[in-house]
C-alpha atoms as a PDB file:
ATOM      1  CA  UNK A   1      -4.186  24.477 -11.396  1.00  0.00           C
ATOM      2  CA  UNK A   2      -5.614  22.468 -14.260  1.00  0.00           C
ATOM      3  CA  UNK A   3      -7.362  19.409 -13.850  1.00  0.00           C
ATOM      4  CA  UNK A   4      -4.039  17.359 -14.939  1.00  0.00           C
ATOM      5  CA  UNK A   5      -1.991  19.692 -12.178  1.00  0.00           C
ATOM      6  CA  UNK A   6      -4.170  18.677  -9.676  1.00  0.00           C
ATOM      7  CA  UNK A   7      -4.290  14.845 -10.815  1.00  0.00           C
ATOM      8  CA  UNK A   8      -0.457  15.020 -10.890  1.00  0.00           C
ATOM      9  CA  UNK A   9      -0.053  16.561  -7.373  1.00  0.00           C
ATOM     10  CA  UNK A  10      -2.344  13.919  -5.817  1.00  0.00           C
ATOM     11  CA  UNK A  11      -0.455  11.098  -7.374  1.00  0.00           C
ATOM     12  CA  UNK A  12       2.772  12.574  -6.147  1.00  0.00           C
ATOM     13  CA  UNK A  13       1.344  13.333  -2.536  1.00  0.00           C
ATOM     14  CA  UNK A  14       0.413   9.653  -2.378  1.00  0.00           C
ATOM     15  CA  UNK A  15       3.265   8.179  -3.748  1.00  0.00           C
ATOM     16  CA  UNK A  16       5.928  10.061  -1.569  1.00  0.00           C
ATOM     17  CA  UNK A  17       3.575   9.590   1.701  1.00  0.00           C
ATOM     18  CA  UNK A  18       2.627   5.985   1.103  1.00  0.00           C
ATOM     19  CA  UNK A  19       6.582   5.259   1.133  1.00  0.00           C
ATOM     20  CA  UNK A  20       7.240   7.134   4.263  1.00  0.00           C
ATOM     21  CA  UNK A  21       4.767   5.233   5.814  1.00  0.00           C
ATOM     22  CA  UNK A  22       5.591   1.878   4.326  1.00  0.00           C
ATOM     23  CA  UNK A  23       9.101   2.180   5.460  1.00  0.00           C
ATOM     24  CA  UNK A  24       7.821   3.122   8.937  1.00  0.00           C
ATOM     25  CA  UNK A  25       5.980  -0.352   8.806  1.00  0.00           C
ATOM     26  CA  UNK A  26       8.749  -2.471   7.887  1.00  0.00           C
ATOM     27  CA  UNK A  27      11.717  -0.391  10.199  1.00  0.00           C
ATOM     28  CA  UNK A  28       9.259  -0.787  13.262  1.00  0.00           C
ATOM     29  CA  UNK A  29       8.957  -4.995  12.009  1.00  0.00           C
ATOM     30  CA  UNK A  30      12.278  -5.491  12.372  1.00  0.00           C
ATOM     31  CA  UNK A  31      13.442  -2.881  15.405  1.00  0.00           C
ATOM     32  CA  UNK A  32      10.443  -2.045  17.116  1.00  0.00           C
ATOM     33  CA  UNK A  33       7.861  -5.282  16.595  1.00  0.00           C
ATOM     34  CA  UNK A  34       5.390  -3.941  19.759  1.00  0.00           C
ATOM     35  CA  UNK A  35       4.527  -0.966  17.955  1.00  0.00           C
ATOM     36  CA  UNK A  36       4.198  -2.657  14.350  1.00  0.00           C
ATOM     37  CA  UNK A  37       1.820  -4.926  16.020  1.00  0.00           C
ATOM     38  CA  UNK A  38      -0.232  -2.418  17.487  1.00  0.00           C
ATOM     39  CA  UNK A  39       0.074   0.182  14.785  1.00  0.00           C
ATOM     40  CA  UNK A  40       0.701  -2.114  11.451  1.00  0.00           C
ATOM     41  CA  UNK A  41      -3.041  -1.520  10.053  1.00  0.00           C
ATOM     42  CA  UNK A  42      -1.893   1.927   9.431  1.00  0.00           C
ATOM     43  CA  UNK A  43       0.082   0.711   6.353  1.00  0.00           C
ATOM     44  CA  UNK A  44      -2.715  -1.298   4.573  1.00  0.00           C
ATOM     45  CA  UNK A  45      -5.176   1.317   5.575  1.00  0.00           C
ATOM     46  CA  UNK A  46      -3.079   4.317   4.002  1.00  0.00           C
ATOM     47  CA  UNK A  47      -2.531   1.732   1.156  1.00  0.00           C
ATOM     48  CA  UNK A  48      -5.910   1.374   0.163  1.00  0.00           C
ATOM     49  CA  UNK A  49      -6.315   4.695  -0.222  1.00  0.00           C
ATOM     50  CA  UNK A  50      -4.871   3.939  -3.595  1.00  0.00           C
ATOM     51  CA  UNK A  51      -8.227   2.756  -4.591  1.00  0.00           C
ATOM     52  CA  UNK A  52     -10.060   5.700  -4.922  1.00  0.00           C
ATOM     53  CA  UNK A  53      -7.033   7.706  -6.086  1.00  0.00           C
ATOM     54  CA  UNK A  54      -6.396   5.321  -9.278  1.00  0.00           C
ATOM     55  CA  UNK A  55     -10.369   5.168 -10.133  1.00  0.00           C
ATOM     56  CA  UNK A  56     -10.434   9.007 -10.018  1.00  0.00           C
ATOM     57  CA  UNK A  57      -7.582   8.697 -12.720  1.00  0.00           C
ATOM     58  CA  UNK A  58      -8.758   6.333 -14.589  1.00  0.00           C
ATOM     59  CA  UNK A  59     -12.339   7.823 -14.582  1.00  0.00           C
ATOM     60  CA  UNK A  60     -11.099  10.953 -15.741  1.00  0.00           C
ATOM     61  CA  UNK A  61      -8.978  10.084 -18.106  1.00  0.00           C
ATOM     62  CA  UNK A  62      -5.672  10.394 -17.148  1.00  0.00           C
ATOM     63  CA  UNK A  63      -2.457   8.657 -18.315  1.00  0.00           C
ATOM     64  CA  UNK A  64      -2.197   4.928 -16.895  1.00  0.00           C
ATOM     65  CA  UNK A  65       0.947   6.055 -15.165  1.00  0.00           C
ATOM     66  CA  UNK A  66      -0.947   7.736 -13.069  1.00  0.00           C
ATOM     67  CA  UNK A  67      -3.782   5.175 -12.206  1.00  0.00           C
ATOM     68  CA  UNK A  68      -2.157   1.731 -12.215  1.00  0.00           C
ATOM     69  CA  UNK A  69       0.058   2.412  -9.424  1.00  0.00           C
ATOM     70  CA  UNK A  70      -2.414   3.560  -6.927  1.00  0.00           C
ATOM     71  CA  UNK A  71      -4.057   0.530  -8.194  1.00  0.00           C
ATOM     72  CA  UNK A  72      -1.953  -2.159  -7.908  1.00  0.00           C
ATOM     73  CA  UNK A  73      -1.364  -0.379  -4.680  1.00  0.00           C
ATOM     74  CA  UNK A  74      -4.241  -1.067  -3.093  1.00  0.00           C
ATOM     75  CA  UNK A  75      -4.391  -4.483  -4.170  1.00  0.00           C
ATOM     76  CA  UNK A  76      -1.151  -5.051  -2.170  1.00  0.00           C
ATOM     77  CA  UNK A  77      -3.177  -3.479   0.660  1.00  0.00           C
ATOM     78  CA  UNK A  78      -6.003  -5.773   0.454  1.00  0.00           C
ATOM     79  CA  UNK A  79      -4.008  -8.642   0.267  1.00  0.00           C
ATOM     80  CA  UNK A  80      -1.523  -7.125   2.978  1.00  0.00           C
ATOM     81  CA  UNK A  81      -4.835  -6.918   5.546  1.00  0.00           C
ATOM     82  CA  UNK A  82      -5.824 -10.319   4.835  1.00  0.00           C
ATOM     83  CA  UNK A  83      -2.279 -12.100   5.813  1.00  0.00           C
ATOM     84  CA  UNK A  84      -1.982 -10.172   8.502  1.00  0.00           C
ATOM     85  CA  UNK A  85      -4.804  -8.765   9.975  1.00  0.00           C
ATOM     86  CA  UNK A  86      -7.994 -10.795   9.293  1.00  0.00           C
ATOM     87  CA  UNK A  87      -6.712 -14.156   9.106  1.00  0.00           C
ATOM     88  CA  UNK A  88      -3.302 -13.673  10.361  1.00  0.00           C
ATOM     89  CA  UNK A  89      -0.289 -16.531   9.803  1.00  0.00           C
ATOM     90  CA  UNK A  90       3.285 -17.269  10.726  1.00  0.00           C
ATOM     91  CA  UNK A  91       4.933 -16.733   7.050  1.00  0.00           C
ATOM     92  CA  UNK A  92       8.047 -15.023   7.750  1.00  0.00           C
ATOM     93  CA  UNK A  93       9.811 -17.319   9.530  1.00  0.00           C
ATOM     94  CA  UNK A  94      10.063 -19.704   8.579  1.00  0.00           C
ATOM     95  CA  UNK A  95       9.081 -18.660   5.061  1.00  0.00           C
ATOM     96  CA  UNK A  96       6.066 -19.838   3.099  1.00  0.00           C
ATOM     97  CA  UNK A  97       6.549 -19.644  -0.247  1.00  0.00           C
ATOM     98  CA  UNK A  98       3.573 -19.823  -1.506  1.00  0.00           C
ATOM     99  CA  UNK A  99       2.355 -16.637   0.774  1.00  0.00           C
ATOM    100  CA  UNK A 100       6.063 -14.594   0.405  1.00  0.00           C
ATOM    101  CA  UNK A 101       6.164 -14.928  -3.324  1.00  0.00           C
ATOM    102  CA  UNK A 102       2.445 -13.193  -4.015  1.00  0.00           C
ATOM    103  CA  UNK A 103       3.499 -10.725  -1.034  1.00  0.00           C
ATOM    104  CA  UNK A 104       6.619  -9.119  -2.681  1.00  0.00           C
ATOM    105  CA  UNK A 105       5.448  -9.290  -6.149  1.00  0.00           C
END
């Protein structure tokens, strides 16, 4: 495998597994809330794996397609741990705006 190939393949990998897990996160939210409490730093954790993943792109040259995702990524991640985990807050319900907009986007 080229260099690209292997860039490529890792992007893919990521992408396809940080979904699964992602949709775990949110299904076990809504059906199954003992297990995302206890288990719901997996998501942020696998999330900011994007980190590393998008500097090796961009450090190497590769096409931004390939290194903004894993970026922005990981920025959801780190603000994902910090609403939830370190300083956690009631935002969902009822909704606070000002937290739920910069969540989604």
């Amino acid at each position: 495998m080229a260099g690209s190939e292997v860039a490529v393949a890792a992007f893919a990998a990521f992408g396809v597994t940080s979904q699964a897990v992602l949709v775990c996160f949110f299904v076990a939210r809504r059906w199954w809330l003992p297990a995302a409490e206890r288990f719901g730093w997996l998501a942020p954790a696998f999330a900011g794996l994007g980190l590393p993943l998008g500097l090796w792109h961009l450090v190497g040259g590769e096409s931004r397609r390939l290194w903004v995702g894993p970026l922005l990524m990981a920025a959801w991640a780190l603000f994902e741990a910090y609403v939830d985990l370190w300083r956690p807050r009631q935002w969902r319900w009822p909704i606070v705006w000002s937290v739920a907009v910069r969540y989604f986007l």
